[in-house]
C-alpha atoms as a PDB file:
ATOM      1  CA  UNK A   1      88.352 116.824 117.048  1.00  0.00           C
ATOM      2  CA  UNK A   2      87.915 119.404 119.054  1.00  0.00           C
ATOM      3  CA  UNK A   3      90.549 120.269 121.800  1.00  0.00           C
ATOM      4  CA  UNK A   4      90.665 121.913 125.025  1.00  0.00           C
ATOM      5  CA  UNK A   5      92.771 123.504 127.545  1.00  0.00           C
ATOM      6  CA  UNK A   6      92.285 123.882 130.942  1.00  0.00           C
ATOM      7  CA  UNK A   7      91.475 127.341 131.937  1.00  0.00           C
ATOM      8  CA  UNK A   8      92.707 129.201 135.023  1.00  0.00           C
ATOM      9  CA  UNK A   9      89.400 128.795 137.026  1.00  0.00           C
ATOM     10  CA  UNK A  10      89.107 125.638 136.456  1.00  0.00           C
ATOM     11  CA  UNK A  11      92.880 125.024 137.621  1.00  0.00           C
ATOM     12  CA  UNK A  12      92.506 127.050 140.531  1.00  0.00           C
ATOM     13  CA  UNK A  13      89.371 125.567 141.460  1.00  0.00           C
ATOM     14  CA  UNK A  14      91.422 121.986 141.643  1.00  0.00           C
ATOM     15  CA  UNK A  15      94.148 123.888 143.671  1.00  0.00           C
ATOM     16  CA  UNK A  16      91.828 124.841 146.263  1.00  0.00           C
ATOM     17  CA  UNK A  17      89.838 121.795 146.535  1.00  0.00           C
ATOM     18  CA  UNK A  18      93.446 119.998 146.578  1.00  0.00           C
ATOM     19  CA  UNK A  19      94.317 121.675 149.644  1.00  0.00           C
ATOM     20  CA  UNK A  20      91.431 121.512 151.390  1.00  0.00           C
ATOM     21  CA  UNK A  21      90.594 125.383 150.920  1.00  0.00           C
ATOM     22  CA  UNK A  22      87.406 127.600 150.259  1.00  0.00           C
ATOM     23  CA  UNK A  23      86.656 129.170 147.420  1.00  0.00           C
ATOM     24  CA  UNK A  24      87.357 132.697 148.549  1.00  0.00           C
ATOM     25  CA  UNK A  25      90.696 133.182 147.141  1.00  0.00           C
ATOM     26  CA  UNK A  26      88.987 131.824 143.503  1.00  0.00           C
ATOM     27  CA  UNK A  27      86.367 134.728 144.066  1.00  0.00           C
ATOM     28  CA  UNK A  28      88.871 137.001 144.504  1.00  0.00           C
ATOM     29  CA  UNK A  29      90.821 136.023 141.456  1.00  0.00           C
ATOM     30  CA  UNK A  30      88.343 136.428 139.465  1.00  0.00           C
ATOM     31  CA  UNK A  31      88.153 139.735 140.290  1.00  0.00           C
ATOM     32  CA  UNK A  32      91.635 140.240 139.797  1.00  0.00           C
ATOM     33  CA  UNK A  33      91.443 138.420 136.180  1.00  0.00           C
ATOM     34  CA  UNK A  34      88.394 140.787 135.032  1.00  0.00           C
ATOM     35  CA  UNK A  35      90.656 143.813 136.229  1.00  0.00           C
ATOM     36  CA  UNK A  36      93.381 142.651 134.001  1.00  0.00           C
ATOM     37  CA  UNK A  37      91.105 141.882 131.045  1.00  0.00           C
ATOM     38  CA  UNK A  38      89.488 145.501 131.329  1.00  0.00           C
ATOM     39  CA  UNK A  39      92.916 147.075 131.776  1.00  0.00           C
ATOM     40  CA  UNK A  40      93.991 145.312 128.697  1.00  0.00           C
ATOM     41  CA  UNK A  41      91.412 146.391 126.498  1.00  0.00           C
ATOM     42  CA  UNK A  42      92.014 149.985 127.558  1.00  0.00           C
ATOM     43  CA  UNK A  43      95.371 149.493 126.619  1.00  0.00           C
ATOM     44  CA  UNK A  44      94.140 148.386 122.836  1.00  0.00           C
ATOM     45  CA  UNK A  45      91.776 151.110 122.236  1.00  0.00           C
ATOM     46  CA  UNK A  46      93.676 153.826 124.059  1.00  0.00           C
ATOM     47  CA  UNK A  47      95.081 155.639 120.940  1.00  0.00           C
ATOM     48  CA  UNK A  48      91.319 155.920 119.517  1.00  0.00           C
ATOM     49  CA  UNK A  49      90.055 156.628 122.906  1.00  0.00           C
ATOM     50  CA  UNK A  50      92.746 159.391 123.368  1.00  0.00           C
ATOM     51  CA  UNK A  51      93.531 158.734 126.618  1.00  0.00           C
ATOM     52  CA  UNK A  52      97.372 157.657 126.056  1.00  0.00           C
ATOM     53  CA  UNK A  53      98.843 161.412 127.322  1.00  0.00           C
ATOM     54  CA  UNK A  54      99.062 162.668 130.460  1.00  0.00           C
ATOM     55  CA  UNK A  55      97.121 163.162 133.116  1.00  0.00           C
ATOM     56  CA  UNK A  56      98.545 166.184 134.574  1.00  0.00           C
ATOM     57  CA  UNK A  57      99.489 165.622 138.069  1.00  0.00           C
ATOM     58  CA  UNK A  58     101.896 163.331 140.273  1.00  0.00           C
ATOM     59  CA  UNK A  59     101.582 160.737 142.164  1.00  0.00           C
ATOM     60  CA  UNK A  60     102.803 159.560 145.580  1.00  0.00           C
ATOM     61  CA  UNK A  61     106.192 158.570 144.165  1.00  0.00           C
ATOM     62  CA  UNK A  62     106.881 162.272 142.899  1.00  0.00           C
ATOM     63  CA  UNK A  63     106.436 160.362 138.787  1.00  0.00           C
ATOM     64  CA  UNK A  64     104.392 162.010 136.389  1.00  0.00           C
ATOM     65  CA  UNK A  65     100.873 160.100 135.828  1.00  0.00           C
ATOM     66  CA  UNK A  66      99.336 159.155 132.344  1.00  0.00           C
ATOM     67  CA  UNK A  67      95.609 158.863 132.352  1.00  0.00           C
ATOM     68  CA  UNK A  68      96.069 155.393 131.031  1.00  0.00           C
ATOM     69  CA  UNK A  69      97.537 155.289 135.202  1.00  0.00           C
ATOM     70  CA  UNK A  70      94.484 156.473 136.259  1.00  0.00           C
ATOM     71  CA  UNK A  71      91.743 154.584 134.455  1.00  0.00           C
ATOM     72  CA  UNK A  72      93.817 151.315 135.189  1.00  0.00           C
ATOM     73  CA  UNK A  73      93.849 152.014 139.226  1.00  0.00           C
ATOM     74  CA  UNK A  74      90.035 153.050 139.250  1.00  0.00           C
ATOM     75  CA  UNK A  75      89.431 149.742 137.315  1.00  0.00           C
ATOM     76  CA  UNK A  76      91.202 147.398 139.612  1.00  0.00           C
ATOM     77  CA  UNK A  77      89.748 149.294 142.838  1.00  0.00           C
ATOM     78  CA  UNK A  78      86.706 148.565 141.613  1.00  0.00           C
ATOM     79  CA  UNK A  79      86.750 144.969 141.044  1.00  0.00           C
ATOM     80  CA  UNK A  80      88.687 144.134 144.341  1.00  0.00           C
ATOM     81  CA  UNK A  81      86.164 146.135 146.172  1.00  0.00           C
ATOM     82  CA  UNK A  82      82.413 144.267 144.604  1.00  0.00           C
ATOM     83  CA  UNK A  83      84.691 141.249 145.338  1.00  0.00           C
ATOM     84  CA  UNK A  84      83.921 141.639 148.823  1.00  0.00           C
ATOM     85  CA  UNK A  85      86.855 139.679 149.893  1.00  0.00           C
ATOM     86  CA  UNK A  86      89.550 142.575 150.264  1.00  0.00           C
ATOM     87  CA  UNK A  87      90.100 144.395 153.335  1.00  0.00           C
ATOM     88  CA  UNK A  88      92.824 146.851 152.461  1.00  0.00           C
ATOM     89  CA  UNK A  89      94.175 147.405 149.239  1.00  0.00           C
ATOM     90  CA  UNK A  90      97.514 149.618 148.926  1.00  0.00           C
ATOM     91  CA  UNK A  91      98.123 151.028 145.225  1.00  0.00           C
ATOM     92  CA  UNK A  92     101.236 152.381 143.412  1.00  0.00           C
ATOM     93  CA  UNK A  93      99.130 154.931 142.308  1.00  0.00           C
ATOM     94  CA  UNK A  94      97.516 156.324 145.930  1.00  0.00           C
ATOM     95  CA  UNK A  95      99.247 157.958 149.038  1.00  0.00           C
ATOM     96  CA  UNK A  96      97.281 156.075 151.581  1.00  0.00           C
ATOM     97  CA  UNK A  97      95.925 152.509 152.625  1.00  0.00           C
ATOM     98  CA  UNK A  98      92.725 151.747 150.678  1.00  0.00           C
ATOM     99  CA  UNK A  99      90.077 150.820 153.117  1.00  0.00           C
ATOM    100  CA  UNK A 100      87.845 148.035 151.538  1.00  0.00           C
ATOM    101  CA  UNK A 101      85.799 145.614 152.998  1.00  0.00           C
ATOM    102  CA  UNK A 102      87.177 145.645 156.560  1.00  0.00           C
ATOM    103  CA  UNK A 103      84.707 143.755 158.570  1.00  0.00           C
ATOM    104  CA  UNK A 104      84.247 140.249 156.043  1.00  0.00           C
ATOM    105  CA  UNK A 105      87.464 140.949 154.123  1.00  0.00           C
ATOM    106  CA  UNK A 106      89.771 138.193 153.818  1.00  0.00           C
ATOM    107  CA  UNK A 107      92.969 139.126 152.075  1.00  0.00           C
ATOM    108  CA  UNK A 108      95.233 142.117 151.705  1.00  0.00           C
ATOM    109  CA  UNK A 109      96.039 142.797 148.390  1.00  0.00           C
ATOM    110  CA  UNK A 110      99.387 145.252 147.142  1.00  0.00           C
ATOM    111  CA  UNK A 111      99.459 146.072 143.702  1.00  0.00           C
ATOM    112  CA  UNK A 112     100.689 148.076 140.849  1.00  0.00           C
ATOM    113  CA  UNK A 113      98.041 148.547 138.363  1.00  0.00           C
ATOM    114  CA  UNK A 114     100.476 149.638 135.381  1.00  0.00           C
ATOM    115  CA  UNK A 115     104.305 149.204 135.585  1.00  0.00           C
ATOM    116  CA  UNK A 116     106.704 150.777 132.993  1.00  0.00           C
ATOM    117  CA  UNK A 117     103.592 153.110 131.971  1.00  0.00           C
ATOM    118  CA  UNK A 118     105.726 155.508 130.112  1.00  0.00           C
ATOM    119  CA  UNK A 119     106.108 152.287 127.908  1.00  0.00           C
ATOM    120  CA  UNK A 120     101.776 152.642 126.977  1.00  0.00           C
ATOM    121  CA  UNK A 121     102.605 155.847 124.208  1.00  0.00           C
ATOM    122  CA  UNK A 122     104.801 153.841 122.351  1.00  0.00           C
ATOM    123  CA  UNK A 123     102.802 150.069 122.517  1.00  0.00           C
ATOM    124  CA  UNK A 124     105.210 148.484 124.444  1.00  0.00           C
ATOM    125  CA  UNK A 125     104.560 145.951 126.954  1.00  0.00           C
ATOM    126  CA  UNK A 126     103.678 146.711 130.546  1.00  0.00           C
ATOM    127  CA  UNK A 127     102.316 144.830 133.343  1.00  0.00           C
ATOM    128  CA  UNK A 128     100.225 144.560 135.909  1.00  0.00           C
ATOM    129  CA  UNK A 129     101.064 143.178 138.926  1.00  0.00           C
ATOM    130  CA  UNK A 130     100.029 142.114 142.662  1.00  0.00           C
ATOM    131  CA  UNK A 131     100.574 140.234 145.793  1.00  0.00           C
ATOM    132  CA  UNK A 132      98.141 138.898 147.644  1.00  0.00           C
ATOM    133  CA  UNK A 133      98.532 138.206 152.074  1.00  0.00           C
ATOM    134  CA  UNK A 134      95.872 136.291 154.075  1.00  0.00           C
ATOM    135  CA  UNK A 135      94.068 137.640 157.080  1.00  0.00           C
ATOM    136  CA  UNK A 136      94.827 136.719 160.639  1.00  0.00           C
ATOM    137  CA  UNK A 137      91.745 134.004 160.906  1.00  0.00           C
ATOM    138  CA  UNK A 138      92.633 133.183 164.597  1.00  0.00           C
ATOM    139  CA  UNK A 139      92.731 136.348 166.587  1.00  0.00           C
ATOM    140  CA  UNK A 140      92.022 140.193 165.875  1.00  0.00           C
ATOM    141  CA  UNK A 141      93.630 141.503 163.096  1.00  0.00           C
ATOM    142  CA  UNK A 142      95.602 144.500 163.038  1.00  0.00           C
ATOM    143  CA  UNK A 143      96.177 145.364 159.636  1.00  0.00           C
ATOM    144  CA  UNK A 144     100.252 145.283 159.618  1.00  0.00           C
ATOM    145  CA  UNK A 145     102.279 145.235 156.474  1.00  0.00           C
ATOM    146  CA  UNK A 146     103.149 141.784 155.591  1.00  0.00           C
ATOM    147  CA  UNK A 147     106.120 140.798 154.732  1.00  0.00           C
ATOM    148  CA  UNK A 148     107.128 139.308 151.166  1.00  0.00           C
ATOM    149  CA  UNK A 149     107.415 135.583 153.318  1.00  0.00           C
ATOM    150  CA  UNK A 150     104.048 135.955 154.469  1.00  0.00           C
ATOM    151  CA  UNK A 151     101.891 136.419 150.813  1.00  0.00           C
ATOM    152  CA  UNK A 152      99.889 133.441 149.592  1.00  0.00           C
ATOM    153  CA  UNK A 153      99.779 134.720 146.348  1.00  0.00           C
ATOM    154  CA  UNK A 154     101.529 136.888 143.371  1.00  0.00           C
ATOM    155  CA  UNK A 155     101.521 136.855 140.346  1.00  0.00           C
ATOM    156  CA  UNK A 156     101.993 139.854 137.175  1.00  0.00           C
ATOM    157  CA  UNK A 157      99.961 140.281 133.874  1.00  0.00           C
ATOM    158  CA  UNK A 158     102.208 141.159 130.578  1.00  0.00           C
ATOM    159  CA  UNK A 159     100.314 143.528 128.707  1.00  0.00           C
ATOM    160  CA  UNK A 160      98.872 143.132 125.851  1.00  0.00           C
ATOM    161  CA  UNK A 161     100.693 139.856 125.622  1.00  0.00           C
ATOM    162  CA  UNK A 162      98.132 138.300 127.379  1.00  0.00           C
ATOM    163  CA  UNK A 163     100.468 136.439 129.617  1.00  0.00           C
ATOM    164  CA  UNK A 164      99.354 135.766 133.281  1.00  0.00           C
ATOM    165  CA  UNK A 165     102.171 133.886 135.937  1.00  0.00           C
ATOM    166  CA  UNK A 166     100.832 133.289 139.078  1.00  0.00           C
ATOM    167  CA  UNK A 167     102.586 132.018 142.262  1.00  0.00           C
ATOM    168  CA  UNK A 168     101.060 130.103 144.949  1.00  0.00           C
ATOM    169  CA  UNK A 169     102.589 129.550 148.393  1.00  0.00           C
ATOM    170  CA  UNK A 170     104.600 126.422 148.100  1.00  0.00           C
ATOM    171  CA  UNK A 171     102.417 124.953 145.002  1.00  0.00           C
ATOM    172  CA  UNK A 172     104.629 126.736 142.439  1.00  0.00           C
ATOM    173  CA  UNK A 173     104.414 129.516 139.990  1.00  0.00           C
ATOM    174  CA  UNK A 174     102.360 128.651 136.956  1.00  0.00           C
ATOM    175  CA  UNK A 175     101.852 130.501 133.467  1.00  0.00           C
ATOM    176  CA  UNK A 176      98.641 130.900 131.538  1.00  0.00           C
ATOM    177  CA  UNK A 177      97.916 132.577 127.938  1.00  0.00           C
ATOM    178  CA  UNK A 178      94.889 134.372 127.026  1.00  0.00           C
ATOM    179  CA  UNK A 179      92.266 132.775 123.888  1.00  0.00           C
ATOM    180  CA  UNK A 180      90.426 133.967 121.517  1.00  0.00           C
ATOM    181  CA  UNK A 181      87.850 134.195 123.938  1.00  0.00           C
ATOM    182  CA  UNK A 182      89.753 136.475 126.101  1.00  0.00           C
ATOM    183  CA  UNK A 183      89.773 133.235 128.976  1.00  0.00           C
ATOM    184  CA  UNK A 184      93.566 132.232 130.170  1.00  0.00           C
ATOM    185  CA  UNK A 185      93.645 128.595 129.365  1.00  0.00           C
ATOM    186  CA  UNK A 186      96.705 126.452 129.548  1.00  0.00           C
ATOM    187  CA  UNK A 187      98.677 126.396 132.663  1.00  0.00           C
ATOM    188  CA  UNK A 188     102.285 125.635 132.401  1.00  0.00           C
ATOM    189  CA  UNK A 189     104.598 125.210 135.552  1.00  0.00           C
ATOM    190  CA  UNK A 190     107.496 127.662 135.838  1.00  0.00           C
ATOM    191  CA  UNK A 191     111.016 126.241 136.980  1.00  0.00           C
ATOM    192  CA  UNK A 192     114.394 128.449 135.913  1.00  0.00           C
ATOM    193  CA  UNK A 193     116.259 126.434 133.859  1.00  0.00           C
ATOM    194  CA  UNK A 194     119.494 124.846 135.920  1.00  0.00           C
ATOM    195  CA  UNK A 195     121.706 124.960 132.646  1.00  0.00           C
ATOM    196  CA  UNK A 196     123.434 128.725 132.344  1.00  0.00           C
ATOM    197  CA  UNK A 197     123.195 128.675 128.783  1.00  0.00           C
ATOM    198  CA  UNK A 198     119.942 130.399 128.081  1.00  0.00           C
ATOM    199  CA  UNK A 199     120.474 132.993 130.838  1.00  0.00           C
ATOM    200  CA  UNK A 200     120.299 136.407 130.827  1.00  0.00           C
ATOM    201  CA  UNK A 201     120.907 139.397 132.727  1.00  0.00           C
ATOM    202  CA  UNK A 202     118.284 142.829 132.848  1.00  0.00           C
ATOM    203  CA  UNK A 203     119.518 145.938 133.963  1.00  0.00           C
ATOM    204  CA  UNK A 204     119.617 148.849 133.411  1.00  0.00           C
ATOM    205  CA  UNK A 205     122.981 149.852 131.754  1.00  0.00           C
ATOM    206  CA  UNK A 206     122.828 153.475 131.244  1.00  0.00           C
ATOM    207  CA  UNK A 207     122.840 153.289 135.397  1.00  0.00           C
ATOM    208  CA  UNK A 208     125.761 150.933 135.759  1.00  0.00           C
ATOM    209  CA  UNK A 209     128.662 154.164 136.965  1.00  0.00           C
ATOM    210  CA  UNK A 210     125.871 154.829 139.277  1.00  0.00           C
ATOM    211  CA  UNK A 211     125.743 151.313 141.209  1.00  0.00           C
ATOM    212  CA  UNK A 212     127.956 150.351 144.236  1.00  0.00           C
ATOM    213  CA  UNK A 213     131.806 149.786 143.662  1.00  0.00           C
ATOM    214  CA  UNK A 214     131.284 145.872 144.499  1.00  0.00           C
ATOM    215  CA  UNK A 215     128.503 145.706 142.183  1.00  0.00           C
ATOM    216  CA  UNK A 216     129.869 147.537 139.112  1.00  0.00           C
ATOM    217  CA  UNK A 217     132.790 144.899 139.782  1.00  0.00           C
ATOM    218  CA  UNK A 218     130.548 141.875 139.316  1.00  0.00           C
ATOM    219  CA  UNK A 219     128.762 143.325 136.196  1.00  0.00           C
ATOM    220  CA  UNK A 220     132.251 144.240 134.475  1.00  0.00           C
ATOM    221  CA  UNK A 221     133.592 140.505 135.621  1.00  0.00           C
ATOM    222  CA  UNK A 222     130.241 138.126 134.792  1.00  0.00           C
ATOM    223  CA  UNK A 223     128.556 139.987 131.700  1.00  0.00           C
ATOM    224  CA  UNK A 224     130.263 138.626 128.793  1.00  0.00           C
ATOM    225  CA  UNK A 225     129.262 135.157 130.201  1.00  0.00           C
ATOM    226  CA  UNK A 226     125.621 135.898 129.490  1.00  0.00           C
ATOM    227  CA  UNK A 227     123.294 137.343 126.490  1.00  0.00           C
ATOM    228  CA  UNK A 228     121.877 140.754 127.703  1.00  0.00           C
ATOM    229  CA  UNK A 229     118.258 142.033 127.937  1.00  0.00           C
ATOM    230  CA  UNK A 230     116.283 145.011 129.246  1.00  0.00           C
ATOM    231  CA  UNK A 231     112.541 145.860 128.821  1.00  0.00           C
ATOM    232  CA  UNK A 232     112.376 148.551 130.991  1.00  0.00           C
ATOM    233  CA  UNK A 233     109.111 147.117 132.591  1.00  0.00           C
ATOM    234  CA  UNK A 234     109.606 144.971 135.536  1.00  0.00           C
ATOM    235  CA  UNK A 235     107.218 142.583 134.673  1.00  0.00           C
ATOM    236  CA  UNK A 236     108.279 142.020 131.168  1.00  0.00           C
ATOM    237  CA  UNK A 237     111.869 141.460 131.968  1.00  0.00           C
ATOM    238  CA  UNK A 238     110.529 138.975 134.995  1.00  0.00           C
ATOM    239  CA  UNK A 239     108.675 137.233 132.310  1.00  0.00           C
ATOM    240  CA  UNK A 240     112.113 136.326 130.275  1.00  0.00           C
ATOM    241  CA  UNK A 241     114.023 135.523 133.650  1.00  0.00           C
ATOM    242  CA  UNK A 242     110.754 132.832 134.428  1.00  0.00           C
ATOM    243  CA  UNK A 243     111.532 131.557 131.247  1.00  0.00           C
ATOM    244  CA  UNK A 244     115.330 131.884 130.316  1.00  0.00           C
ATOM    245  CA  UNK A 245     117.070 131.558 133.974  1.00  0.00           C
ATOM    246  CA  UNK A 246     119.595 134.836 134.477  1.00  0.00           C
ATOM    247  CA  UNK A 247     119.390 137.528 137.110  1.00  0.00           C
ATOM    248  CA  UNK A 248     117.211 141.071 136.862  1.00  0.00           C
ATOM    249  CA  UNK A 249     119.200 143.662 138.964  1.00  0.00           C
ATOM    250  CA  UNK A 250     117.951 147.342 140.176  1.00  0.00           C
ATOM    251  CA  UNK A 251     120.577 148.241 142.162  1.00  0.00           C
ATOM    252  CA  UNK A 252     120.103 150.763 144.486  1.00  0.00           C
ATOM    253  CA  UNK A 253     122.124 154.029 143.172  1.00  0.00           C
ATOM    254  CA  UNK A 254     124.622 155.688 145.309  1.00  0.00           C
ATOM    255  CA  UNK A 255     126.892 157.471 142.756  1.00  0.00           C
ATOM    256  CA  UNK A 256     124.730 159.854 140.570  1.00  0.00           C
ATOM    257  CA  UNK A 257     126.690 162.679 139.444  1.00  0.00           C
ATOM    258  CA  UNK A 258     123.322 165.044 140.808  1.00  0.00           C
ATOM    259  CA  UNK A 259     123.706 163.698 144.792  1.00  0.00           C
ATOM    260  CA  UNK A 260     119.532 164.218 144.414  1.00  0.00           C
ATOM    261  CA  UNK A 261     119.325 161.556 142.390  1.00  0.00           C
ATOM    262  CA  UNK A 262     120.983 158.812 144.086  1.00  0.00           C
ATOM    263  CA  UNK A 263     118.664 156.001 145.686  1.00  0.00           C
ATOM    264  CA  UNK A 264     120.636 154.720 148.385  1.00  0.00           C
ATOM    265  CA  UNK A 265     117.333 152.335 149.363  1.00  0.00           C
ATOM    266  CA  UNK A 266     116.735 151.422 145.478  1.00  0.00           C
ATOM    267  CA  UNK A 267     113.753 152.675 143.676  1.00  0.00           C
ATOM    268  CA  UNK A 268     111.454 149.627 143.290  1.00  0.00           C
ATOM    269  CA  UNK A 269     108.494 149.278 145.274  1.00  0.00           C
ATOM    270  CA  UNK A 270     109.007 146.749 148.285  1.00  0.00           C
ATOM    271  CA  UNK A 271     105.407 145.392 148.250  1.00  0.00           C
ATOM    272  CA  UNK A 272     104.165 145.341 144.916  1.00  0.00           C
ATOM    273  CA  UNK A 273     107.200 145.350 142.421  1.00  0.00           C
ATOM    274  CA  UNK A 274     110.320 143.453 144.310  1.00  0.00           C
ATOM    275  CA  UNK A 275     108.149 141.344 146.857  1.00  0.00           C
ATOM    276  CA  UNK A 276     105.897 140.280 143.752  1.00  0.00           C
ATOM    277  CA  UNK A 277     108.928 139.226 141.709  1.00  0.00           C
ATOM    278  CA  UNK A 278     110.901 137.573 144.704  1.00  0.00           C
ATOM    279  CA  UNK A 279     107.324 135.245 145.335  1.00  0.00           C
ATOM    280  CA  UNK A 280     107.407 134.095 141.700  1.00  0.00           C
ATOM    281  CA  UNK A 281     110.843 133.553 141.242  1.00  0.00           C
ATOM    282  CA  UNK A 282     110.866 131.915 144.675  1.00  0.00           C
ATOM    283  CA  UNK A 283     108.103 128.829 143.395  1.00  0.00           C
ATOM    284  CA  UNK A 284     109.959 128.554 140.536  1.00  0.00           C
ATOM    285  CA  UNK A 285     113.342 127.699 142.319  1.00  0.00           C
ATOM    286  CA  UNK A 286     115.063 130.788 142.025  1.00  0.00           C
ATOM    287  CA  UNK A 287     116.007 133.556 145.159  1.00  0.00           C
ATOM    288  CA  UNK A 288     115.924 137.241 145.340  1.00  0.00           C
ATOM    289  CA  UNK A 289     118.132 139.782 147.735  1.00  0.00           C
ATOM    290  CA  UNK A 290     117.960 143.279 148.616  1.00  0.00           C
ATOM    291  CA  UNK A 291     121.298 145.642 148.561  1.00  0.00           C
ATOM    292  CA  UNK A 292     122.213 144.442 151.784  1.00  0.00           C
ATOM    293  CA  UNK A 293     122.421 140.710 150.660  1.00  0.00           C
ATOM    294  CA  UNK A 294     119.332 140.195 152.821  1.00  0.00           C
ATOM    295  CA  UNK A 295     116.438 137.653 151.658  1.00  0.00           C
ATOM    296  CA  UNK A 296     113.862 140.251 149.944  1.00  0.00           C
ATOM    297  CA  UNK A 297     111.063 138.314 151.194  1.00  0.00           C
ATOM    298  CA  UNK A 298     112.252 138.287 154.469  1.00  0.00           C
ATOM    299  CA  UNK A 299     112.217 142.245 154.896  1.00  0.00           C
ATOM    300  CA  UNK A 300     109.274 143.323 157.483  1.00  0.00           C
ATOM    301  CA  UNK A 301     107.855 146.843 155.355  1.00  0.00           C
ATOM    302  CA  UNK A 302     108.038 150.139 157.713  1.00  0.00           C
ATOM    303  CA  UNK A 303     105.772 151.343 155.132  1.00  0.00           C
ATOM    304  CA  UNK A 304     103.436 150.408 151.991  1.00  0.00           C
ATOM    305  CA  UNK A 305     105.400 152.212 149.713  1.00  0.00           C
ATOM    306  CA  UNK A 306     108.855 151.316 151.037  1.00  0.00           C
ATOM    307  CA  UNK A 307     111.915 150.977 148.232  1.00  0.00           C
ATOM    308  CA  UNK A 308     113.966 148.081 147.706  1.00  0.00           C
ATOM    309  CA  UNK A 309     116.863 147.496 145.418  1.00  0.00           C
ATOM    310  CA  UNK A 310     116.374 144.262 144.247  1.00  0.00           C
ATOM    311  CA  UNK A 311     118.423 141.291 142.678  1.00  0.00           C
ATOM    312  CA  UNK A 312     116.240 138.304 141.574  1.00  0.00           C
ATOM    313  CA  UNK A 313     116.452 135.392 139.479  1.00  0.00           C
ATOM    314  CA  UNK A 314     118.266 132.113 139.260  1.00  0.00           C
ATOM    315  CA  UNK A 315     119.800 131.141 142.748  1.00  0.00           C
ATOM    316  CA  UNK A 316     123.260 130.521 141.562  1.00  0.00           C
ATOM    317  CA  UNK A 317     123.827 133.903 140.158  1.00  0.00           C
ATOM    318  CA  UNK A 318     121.662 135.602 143.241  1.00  0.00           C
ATOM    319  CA  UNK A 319     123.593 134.140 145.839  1.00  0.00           C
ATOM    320  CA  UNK A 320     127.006 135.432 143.787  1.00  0.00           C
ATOM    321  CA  UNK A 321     125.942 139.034 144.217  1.00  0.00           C
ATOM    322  CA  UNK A 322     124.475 138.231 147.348  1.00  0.00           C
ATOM    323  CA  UNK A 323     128.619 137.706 148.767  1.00  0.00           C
ATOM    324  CA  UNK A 324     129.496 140.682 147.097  1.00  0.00           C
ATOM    325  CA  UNK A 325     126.792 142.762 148.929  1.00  0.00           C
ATOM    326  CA  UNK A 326     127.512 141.309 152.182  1.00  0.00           C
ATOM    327  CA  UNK A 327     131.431 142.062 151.736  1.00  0.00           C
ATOM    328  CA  UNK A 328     132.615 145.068 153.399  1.00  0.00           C
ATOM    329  CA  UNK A 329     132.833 148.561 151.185  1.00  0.00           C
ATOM    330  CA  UNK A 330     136.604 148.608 149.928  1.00  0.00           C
ATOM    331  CA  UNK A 331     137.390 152.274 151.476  1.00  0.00           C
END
């Protein structure tokens, strides 16, 4: 017999129809999905294709860009903008707003086209990931950064994995896998797991005489209690938090022996890194908190690329460091 599995379009197609919604959002996932498929396959034949190195110049957050940075922005660009659903776009990888469709445009979509890049030379995994925030269909609409809260959608590729999670606004974050037919088939609801035996925590312990007082306090009381793992790609080591329940932490960094180095805001990306993680771990019953203890998703952006520290994963361990942030700084 032959057997089937449900593929994405198909799912989301049910979703919408569920909820009594059009079909716009499933045009612009598509476009999304065919982004992620072409960025993949650029990934694969990179090494032949010679376009692993770099690309010679830096981008908006003062980091060094590989080509494989550059091919993977154009390639998403395009697809959101023949999608003709997109009115702005704002990219990892550009200095300003992308201006798309801004007259029918629907949605506002934040993305990083390639996280943990420097991880393409060496075929490691990286990710792609985005968040997706719905027009104002009621009144004018004036283009304002949305806050985290206010996304109907995110969701991250692992690449080459071929590993999608999506998260829907209050429908729950889903998983699919990729076929031999390059289609992502079989969707499989997220929850992290209640029981603290499988969890883990992710971060990054070179930094860890860098981090607050409070925080290097927590780490050295609570990390025996857990197994440890780090990626160094945001979306891989979200992928193993999804599945294995634990806490990812990027602290901000406040005690860097070169003062020029320290990141008192954190160094992830508010809209398209820590919002996009927050979401998903969100629908699958977890929390997420900046430095200041506050909800991540409840943080209004000043500005697309804004920083976050960012503490996400199962609520039980977030709301832990969440007290410690909150407490006051032991002078």
């Amino acid at each position: 017999m032959v057997q089937f599995e449900q593929t994405f379009l198909n799912f989301l197609m049910q979703h919408q129809e569920k909820y009594n919604r059009t079909y716009h959002f499933l045009i612009l996932m598509d476009s999304i999905v065919n982004a992620a498929k072409r960025i993949q396959y650029y990934y694969h034949t990179g090494a032949l294709k010679g376009i692993l190195g770099m690309a010679g110049t830096v981008n908006v957050q003062g980091e060094q860009v590989l080509r494989m940075d550059e091919i993977a922005d154009e390639i998403t660009k395009h697809y959101l903008q023949t999608s003709g659903r997109v009115i702005q776009a704002v990219s990892e990888e550009e200095e300003q707003i992308i201006p798309m469709n801004t007259d029918g445009g629907r949605y506002f979509v934040y993305y990083d086209p390639m996280d943990g890049s420097s991880n393409v030379p060496h075929n490691l995994p990286i990710g792609f990931l985005f968040g997706v925030a719905k027009r104002n269909l009621e009144g004018e609409e004036d283009c304002r950064l949305r806050a985290g809260r206010e996304y109907i959608a995110a969701g991250m590729f692992v690449i080459p994995t071929g590993t999608f999670t999506l998260a829907l606004k209050e429908a729950g974050c889903w998983r699919f896998h990729i076929d031999e037919m390059m289609t992502y088939v079989k969707p499989i609801r997220m929850a992290l797991p209640t029981e603290s035996k499988t969890w883990e925590l992710s971060f990054n312990s070179a930094n860890r005489e860098t981090y607050a007082q409070g925080v290097r306090d927590w780490i050295a009381r609570s990390e025996r209690k857990y197994a440890f793992r780090y990626l160094g790609a945001l979306a891989g080591d979200i992928h193993r938090i999804l599945q294995n329940g634990g806490m990812f932490m990027y602290p901000a960094i406040v005690n860097h022996p070169d003062p020029k180095k320290n990141r008192p805001q954190g160094k992830l990306r508010l809209m398209y890194e820590a919002n996009v993680a927050a979401f998903m771990c969100r629908e699958a019953g977890g929390h997420a908190v900046d430095e200041t203890g506050t909800p991540v998703l409840d943080v209004l952006p000043r500005d697309h690329h804004q920083r976050s520290a960012l503490y996400v994963g199962s609520r039980p361990l977030v709301d832990e460091i969440a007290r410690v942030l909150r407490a006051p700084a032991k002078s």
